[in-house]
Protein backbone atom coordinates (compact mmCIF):
# COMPACT_ATOMS: atom_id res chain seq x y z
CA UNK A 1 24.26 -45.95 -58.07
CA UNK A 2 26.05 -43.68 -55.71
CA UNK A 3 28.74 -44.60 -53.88
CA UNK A 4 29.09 -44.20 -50.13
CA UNK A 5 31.70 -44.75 -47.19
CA UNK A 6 34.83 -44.51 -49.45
CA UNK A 7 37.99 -45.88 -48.16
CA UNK A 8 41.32 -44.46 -49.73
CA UNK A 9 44.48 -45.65 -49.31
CA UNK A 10 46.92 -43.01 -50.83
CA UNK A 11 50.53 -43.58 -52.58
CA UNK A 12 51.03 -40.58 -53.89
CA UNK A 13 53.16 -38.81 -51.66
CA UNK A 14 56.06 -38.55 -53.57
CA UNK A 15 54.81 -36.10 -56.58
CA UNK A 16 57.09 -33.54 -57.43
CA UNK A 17 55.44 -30.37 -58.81
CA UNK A 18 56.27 -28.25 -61.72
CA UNK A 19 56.71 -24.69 -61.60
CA UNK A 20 53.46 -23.78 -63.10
CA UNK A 21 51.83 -25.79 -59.80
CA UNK A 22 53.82 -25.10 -56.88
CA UNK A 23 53.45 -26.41 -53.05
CA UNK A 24 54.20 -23.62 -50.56
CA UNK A 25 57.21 -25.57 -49.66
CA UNK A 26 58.55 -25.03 -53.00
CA UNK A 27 57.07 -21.33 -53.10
CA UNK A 28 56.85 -19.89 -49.50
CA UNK A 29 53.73 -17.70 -48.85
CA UNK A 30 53.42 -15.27 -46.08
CA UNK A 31 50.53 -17.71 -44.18
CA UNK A 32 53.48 -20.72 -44.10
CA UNK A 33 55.57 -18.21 -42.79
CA UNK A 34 52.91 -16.47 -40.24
CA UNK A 35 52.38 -20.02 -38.36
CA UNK A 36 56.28 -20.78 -38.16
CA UNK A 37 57.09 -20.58 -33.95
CA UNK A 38 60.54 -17.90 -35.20
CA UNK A 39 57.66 -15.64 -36.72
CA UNK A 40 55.71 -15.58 -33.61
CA UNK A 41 58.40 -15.77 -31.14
CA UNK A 42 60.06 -12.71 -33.21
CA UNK A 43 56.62 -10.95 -33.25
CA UNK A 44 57.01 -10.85 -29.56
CA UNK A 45 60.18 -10.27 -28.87
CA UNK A 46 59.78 -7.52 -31.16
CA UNK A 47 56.62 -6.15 -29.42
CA UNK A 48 58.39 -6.17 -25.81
CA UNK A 49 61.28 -4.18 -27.61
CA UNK A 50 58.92 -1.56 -29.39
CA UNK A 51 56.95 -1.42 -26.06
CA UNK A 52 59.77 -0.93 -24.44
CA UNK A 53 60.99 1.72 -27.04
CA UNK A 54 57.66 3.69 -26.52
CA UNK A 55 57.71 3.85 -22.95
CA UNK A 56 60.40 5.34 -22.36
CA UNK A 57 60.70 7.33 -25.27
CA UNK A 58 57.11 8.89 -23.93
CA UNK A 59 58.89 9.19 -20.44
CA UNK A 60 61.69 11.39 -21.99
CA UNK A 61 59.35 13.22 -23.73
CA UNK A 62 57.09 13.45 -20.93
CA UNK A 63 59.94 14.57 -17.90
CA UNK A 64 60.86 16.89 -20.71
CA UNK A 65 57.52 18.92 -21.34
CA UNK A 66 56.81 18.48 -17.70
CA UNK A 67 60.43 20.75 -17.26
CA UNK A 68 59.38 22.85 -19.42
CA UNK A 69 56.14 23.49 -18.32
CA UNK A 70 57.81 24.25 -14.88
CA UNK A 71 60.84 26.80 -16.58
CA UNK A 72 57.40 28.65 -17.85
CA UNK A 73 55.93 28.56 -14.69
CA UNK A 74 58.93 29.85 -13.07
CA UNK A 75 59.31 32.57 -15.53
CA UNK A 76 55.73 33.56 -14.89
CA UNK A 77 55.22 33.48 -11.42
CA UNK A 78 58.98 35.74 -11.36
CA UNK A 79 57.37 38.40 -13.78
CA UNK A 80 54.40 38.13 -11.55
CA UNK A 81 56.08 38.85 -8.20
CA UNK A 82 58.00 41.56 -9.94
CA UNK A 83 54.68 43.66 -10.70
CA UNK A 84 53.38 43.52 -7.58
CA UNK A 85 56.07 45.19 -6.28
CA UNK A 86 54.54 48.30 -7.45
CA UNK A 87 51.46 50.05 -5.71
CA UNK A 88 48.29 49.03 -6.37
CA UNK A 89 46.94 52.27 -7.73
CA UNK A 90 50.48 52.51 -10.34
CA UNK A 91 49.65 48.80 -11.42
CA UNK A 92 47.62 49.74 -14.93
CA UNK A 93 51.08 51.77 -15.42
CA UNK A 94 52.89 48.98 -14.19
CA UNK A 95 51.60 46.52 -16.94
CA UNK A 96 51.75 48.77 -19.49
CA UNK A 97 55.55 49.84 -18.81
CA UNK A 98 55.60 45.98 -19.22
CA UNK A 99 53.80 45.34 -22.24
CA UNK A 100 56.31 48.26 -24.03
CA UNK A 101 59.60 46.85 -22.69
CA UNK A 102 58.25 43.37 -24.47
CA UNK A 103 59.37 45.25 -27.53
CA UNK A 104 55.92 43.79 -29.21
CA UNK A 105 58.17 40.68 -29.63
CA UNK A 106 54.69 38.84 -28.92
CA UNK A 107 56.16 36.81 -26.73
CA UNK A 108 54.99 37.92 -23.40
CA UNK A 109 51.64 38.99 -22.36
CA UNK A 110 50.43 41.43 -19.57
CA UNK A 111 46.59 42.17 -18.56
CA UNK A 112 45.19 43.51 -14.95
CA UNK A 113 41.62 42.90 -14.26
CA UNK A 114 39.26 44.63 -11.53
CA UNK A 115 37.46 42.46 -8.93
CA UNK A 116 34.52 41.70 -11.58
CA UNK A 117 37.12 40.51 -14.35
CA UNK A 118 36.69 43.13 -16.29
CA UNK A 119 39.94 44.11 -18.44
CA UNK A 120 41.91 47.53 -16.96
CA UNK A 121 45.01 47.61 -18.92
CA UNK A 122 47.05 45.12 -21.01
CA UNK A 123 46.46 42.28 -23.84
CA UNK A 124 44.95 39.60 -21.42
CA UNK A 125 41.39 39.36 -20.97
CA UNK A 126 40.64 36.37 -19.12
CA UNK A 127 38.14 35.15 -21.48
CA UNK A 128 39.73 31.92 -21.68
CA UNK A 129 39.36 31.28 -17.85
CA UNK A 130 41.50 30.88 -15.47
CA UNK A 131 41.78 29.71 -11.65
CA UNK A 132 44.14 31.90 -9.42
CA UNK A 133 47.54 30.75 -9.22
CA UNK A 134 47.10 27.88 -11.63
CA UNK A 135 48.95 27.82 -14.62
CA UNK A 136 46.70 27.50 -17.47
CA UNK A 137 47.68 26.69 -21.43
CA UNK A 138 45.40 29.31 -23.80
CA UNK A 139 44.99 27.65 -27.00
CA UNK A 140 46.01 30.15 -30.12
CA UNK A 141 44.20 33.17 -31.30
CA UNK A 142 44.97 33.66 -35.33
CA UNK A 143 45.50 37.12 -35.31
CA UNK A 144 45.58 38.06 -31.17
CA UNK A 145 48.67 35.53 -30.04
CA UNK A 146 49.54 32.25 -30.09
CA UNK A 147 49.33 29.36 -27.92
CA UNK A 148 50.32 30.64 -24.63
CA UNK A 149 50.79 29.76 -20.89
CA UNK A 150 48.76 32.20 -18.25
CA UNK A 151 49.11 32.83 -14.55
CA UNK A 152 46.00 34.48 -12.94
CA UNK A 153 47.72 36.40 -9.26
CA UNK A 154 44.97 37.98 -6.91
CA UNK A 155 46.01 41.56 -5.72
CA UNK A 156 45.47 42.35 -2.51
CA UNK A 157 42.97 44.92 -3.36
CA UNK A 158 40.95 42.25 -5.08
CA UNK A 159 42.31 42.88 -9.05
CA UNK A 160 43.54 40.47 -10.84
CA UNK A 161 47.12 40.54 -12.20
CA UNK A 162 47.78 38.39 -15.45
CA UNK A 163 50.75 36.98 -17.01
CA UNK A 164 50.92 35.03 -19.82
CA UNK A 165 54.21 33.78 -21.71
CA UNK A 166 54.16 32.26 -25.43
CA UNK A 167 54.83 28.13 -25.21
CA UNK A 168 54.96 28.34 -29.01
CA UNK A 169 58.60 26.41 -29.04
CA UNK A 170 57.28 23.94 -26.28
CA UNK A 171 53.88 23.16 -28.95
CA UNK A 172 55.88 22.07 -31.43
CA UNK A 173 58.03 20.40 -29.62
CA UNK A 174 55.68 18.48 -28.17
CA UNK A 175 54.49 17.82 -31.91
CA UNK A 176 57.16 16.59 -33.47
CA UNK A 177 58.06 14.29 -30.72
CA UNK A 178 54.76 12.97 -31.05
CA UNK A 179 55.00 12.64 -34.99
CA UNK A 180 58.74 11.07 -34.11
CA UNK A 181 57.10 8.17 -32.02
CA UNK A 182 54.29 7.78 -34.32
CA UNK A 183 57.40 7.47 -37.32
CA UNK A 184 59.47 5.30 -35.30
CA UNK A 185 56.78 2.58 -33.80
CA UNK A 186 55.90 2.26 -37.24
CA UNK A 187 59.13 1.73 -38.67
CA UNK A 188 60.02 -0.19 -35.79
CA UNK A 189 57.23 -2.32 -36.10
CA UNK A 190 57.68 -2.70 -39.94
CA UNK A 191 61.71 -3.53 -39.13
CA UNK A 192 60.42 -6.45 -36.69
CA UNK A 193 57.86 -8.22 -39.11
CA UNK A 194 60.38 -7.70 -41.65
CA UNK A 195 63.17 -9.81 -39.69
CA UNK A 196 60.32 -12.03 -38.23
CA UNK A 197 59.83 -13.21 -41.82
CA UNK A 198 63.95 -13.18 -42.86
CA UNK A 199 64.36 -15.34 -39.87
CA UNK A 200 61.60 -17.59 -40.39
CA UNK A 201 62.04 -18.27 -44.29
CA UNK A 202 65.61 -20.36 -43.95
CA UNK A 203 64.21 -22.43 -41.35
CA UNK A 204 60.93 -23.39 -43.23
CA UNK A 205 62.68 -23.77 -46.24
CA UNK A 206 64.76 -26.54 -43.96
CA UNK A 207 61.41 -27.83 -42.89
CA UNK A 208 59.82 -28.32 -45.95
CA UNK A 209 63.36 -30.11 -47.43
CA UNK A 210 62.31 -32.59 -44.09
CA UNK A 211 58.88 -33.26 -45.11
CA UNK A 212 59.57 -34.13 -48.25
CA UNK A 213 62.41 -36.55 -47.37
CA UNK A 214 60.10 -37.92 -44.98
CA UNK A 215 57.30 -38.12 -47.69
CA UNK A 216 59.80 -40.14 -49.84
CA UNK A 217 60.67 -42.30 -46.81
CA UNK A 218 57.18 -42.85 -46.26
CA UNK A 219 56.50 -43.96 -49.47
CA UNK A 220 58.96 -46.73 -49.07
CA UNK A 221 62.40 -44.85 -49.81
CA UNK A 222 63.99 -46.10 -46.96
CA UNK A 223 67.82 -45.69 -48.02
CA UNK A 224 66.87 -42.01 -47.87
CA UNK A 225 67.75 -39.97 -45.19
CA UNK A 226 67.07 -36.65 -43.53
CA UNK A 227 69.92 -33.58 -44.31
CA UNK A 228 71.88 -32.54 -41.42
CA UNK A 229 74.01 -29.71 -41.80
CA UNK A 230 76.12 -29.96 -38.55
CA UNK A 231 74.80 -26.56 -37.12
CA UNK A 232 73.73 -28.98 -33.99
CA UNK A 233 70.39 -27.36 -33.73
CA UNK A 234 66.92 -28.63 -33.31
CA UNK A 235 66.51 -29.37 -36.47
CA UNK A 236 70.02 -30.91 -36.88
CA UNK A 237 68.88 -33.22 -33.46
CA UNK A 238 65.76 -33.60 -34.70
CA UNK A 239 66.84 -35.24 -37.91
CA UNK A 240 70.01 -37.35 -36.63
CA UNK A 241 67.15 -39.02 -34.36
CA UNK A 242 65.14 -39.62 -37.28
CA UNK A 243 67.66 -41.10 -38.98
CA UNK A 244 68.87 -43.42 -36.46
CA UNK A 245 65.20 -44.47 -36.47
CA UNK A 246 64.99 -45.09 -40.09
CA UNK A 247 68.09 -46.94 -39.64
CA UNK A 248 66.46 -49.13 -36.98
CA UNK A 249 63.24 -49.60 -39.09
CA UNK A 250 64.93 -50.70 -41.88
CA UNK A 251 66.62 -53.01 -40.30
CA UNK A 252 64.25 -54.66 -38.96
CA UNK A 253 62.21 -54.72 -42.04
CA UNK A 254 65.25 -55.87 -43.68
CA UNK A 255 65.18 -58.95 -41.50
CA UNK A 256 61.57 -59.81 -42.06
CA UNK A 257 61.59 -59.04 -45.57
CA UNK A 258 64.54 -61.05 -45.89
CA UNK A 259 63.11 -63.95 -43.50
CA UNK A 260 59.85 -64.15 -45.70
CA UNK A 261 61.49 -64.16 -49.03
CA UNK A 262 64.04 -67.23 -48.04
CA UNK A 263 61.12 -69.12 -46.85
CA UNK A 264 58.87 -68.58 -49.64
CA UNK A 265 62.08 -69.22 -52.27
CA UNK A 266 63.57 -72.28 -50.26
CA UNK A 267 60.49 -73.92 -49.60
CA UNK A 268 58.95 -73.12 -52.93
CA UNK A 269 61.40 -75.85 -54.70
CA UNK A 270 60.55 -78.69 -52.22
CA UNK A 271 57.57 -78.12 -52.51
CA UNK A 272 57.10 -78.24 -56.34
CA UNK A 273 59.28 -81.44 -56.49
CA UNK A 274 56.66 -83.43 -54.18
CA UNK A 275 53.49 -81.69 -56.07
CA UNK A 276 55.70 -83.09 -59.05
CA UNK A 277 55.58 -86.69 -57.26
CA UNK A 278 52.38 -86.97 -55.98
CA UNK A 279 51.19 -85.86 -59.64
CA UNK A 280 53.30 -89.38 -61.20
CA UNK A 281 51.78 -91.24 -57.86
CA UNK A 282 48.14 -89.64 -59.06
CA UNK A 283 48.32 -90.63 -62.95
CA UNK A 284 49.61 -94.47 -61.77
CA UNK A 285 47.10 -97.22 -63.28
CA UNK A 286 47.14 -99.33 -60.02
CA UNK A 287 46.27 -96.45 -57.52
CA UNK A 288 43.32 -97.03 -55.39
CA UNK A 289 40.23 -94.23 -56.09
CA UNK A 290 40.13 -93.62 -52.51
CA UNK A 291 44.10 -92.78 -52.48
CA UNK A 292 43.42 -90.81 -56.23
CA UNK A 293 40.89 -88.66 -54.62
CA UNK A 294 43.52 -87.95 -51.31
CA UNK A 295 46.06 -87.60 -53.87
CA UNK A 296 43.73 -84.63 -55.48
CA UNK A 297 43.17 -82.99 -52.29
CA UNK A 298 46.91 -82.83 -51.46
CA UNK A 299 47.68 -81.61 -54.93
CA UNK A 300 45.26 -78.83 -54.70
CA UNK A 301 46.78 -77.98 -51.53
CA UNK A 302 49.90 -77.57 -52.47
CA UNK A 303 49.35 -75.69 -55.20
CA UNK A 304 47.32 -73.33 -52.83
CA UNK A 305 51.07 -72.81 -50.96
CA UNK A 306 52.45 -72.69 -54.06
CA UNK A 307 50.46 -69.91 -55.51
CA UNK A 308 50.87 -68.34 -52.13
CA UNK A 309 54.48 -68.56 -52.39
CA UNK A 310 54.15 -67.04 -55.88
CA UNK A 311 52.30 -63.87 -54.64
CA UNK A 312 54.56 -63.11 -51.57
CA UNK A 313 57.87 -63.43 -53.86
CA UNK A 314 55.98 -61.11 -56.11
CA UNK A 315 55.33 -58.66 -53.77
CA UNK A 316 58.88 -58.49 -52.46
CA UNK A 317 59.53 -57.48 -56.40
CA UNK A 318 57.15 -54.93 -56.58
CA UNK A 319 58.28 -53.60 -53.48
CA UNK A 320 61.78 -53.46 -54.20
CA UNK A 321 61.13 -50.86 -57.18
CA UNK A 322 63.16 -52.14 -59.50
CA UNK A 323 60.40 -51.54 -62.41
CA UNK A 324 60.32 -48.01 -62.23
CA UNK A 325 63.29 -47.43 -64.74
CA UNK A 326 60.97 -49.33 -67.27
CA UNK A 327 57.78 -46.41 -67.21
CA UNK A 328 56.49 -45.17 -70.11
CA UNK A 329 52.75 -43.36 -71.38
CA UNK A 330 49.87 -46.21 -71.35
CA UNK A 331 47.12 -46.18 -73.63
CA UNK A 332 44.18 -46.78 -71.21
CA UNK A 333 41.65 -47.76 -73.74
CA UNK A 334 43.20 -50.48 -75.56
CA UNK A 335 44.62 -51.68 -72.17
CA UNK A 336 41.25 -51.86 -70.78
CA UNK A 337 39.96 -53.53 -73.82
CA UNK A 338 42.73 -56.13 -73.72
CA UNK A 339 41.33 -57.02 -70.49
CA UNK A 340 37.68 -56.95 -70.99
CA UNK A 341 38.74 -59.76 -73.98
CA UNK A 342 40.98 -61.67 -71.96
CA UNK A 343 38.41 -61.81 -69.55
CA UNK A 344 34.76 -62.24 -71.03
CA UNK A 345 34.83 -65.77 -71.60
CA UNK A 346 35.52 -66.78 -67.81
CA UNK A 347 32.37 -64.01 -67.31
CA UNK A 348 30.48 -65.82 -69.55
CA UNK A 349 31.09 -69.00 -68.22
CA UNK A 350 29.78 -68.19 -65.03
CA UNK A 351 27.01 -66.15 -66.23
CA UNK A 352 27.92 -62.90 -66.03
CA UNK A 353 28.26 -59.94 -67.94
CA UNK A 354 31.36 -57.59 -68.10
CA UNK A 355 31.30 -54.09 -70.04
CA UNK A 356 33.40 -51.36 -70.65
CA UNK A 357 32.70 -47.44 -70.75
CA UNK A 358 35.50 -46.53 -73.29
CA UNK A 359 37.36 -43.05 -73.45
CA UNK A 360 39.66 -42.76 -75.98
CA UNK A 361 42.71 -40.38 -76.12
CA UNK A 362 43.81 -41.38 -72.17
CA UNK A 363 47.31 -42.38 -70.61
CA UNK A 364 49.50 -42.55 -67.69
CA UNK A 365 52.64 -42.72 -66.95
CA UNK A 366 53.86 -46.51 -65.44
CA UNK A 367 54.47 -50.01 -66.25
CA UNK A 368 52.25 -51.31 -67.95
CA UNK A 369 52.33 -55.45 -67.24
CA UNK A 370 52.73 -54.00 -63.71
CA UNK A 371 49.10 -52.13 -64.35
CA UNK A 372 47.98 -54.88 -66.20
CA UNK A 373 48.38 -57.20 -63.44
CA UNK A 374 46.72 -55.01 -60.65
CA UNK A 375 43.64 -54.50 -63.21
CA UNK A 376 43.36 -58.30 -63.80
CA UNK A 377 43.32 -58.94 -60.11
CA UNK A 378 40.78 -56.55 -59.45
CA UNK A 379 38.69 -57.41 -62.23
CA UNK A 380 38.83 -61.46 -61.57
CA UNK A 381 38.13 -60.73 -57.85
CA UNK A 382 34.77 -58.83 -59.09
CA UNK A 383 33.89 -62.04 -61.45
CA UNK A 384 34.57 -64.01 -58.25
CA UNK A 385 32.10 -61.97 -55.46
CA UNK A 386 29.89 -60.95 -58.66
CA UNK A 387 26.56 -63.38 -58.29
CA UNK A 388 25.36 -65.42 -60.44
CA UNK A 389 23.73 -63.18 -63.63
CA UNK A 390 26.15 -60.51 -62.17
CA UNK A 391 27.84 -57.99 -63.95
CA UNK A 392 31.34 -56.08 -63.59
CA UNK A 393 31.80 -53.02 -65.14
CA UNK A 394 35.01 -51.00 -66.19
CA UNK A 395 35.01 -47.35 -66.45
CA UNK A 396 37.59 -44.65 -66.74
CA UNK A 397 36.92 -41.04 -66.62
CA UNK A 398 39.12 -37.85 -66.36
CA UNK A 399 38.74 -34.60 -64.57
CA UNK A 400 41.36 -31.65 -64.12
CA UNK A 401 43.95 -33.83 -65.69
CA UNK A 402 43.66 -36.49 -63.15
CA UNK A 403 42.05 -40.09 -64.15
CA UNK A 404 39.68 -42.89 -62.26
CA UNK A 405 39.83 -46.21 -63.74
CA UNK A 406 36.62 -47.65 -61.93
CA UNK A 407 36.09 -51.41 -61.34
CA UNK A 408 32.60 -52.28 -59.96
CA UNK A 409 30.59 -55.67 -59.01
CA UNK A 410 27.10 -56.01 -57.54
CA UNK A 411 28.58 -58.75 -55.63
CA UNK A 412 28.64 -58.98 -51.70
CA UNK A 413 31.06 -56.29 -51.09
CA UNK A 414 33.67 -55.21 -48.42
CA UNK A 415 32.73 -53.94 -44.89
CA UNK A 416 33.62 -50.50 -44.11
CA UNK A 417 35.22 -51.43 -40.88
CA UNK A 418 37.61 -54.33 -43.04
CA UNK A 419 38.79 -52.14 -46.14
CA UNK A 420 41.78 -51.21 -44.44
CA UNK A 421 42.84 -55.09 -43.46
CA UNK A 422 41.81 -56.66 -46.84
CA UNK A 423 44.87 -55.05 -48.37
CA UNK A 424 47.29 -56.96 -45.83
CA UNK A 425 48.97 -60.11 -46.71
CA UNK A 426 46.32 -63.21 -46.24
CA UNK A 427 43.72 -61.11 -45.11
CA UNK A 428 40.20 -62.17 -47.04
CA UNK A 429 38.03 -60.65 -45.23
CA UNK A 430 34.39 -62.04 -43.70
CA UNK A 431 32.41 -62.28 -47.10
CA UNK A 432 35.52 -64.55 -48.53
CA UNK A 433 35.23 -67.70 -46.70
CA UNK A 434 33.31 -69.56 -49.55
CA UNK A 435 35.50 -68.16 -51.94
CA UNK A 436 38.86 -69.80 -52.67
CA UNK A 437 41.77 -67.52 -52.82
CA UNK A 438 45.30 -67.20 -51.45
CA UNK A 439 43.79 -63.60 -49.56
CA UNK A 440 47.38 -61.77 -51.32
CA UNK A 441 45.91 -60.07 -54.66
CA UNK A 442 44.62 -56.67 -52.94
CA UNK A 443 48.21 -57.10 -51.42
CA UNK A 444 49.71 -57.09 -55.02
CA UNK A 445 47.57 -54.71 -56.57
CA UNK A 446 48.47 -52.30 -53.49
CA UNK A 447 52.22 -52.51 -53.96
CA UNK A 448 51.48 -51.84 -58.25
CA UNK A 449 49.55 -48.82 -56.97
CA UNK A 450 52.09 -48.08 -54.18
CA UNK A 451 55.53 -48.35 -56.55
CA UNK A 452 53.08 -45.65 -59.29
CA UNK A 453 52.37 -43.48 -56.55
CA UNK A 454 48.43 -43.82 -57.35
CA UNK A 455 45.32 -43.85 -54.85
CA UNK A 456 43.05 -46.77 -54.30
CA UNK A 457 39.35 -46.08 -53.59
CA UNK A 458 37.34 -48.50 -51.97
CA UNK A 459 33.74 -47.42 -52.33
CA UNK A 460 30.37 -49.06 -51.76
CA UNK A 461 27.96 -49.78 -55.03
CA UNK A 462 24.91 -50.62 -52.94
CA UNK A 463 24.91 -53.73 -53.54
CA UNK A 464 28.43 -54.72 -54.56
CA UNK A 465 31.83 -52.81 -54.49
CA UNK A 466 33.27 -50.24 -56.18
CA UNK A 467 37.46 -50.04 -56.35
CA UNK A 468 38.94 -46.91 -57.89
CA UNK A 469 42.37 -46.53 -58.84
CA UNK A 470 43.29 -42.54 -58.56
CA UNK A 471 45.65 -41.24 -61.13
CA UNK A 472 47.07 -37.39 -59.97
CA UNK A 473 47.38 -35.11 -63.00
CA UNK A 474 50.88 -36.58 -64.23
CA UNK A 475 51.76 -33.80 -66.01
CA UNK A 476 54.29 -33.43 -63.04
CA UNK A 477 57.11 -35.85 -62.99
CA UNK A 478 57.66 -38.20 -61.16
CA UNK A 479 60.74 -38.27 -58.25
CA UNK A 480 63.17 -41.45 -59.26
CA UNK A 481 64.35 -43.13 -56.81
């Protein structure tokens, strides 16, 4: 059936990858470095500074053609003034006396025009337009002149006096300071992105070094702590105050851990010494059947604390990693089978039926007793919800180098809302109550999964439950601790 409303519970943040799979932490790429607040903080600095750049490089360039322009202007209104110093009826003679001391250097211009703007004499027309004594910029005639700058002077008679001066030198300029600021924005701007990124890579690269210290802490590392290099920076602040907290944390984890485990050792002697009484006081000839039968119910009690006791100091080992050193490849198949034999018979006895979808040619990398004790708790947990003429079925499949080892039941199942607190210490959940159990072998089988670094999967079967343990594609290695 398919499964709904999965819960996971991942324990897998402390996979190291290889070089042929690569985190962007271990291999920056430009979109890690594009969110970073240096990169954007850069970006703008760097855009005030260009902006800046611009302006006032167009305000030079601007005062300068604007000085130009008025030089011209000067020039041309002078020439001007200095014609119409002659008579009105010498002027054609005037302009052309003009045009001929020009040397037909090309560089200034002369034309006189009657009261209709018809040409008299000279190389100006007027076809261009003009307004009287408004400077005007001609654009360049191939062949006739180039780009020039005309004043149009009303004679007193009514003609019209032209002057015209080539702004050839004052075009290009213009031109080339316009291809200059085009050049420098760009290299500019390329220059700023450039150091946005330098600047940005060192302290991501510091970043990513803190998440995956903090990954490792997370996963239970808590002797390790996060690098500072003195600089006395934010990030240097930043990770004294983590550590500090770390340091408080495990402390006071220390304490409980510590607390838990004396109680559960201390009492656990005690304890066994009076179930070891009670047991001679039980098998006595001359005990009453009333006392026998309190005798039972004591016995059974403590070996409820007992088992209890058991569990919790177990935990405490699992937690404490100390198993690692001893992983090596698994065979899933013939540990799966192993535990399909071990188990069939107390299946059988209650009437139900337990399979197995083999595939062959599967490992992982752990402990094995470790993963043989999660499985077993996970599969005698399904015989125990599984109803009468139940089954429980165990399945393993592999996709992408990554493998599922699938336990389901068609038993009652978990709540969505109570996946999450099943896996705490005594926790049982709603649909236990009936069912005996010390409410601590999710909490084992999460610390196997936690100290492997695998996923657990809590998924409804409709009816029943499915629990998945998640195996990431090992070919990456694992960090030691």
């Amino acid at each position: 059936m398919k499964a709904t409303a999965s819960t996971r519970f991942d324990y897998t943040g402390l996979m190291r990858p290889s070089p042929r799979s690569r985190t962007p932490y271990e291999r920056l790429q430009l979109r890690d470095i594009r969110n970073t607040s240096t990169f954007r903080l850069t970006l703008l600095l760097g855009l005030v500074a260009l902006v800046g750049v611009v302006m006032l490089t167009a305000l030079i360039y601007l005062l300068s053609a604007r000085e130009l322009s008025a030089r011209s202007d000067s020039i041309l209104r002078a020439q001007a003034a200095q014609l119409m110093t002659n008579p009105v009826a010498s002027m054609p003679g005037a302009v052309r006396l003009a045009i001929a001391r020009s040397g037909g250097s090309g560089f200034n211009y002369f034309g006189l025009l009657d009261a209709d703007r018809r040409r008299i004499a000279g190389t100006l027309s007027g076809a261009s337009g003009f307004r009287i004594d408004h400077p005007k910029e001609i654009p360049a005639r191939p062949g006739h002149h180039g780009p020039i700058r005309e004043l149009a002077v009303r004679l007193p008679t009514g003609e019209i006096l032209l002057v015209g001066r080539d702004i050839t030198p004052i075009v290009d300029l213009r031109w080339r300071v316009t291809l200059v600021l085009i050049a420098s924005a760009g290299v500019i701007a390329l220059s700023i992105v450039t150091a946005a990124i330098l600047l940005s890579v060192a302290p991501l690269r510091r970043v990513a070094t803190l998440q995956r210290t903090a990954q490792e802490i997370a996963a239970g590392h808590l002797d390790r702590r996060m690098p500072v290099l003195g600089r006395g920076d934010e990030l240097d602040l930043l990770a004294g105050t983590v550590n500090s907290m770390i340091d408080e944390v495990g402390r006071v984890i220390g304490q409980v851990k510590s607390v838990t485990d004396a109680i559960a050792h201390d009492l656990r002697t005690p304890l066994t010494r009076m179930r070891s009484h009670l047991d001679r006081a039980r098998r006595s000839d001359d005990i009453a059947s009333a006392t026998a039968e309190r005798l039972d119910l004591a016995i059974a009690d403590l070996d409820t604390v007992l088992e209890r006791f058991t569990a919790l100091l177990r935990i405490s080992e699992i937690e404490a990693g100390s198993r690692r050193a001893g992983f090596a490849d698994i065979a899933l198949d013939p540990l799966l089978k192993s535990l399909v034999d071990l188990y069939r018979p107390l299946a059988e006895e209650r009437g139900i039926s337990i399979g197995l979808q083999r595939l062959p040619g599967l490992a992982v990398h752990g402990d094995r007793s470790l993963l043989f004790e999660a499985l077993s708790n996970l599969i005698d947990n399904a015989i125990k919800f599984a109803p009468q003429n139940g089954h429980v079925a165990l399945s393993v499949t592999s996709e992408k180098g990554s493998v599922a080892i699938e336990v389901r039941d068609n038993g009652t199942g978990i709540p969505t809302d109570q996946r999450q607190s099943v896996l705490r210490r005594f926790d049982r959940g709603s649909a236990a109550n009936e069912i005996p159990g010390s409410g601590l072998g999710l909490s084992v089988v999460a610390a196997i999964l936690h100290l492997h670094q695998f996923t657990l999967a809590l998924d409804d079967a409709a009816p029943g439950l499915i629990v998945r343990i998640l195996v990431p594609d090992q070919s990456r290695p694992l960090i030691q601790p």
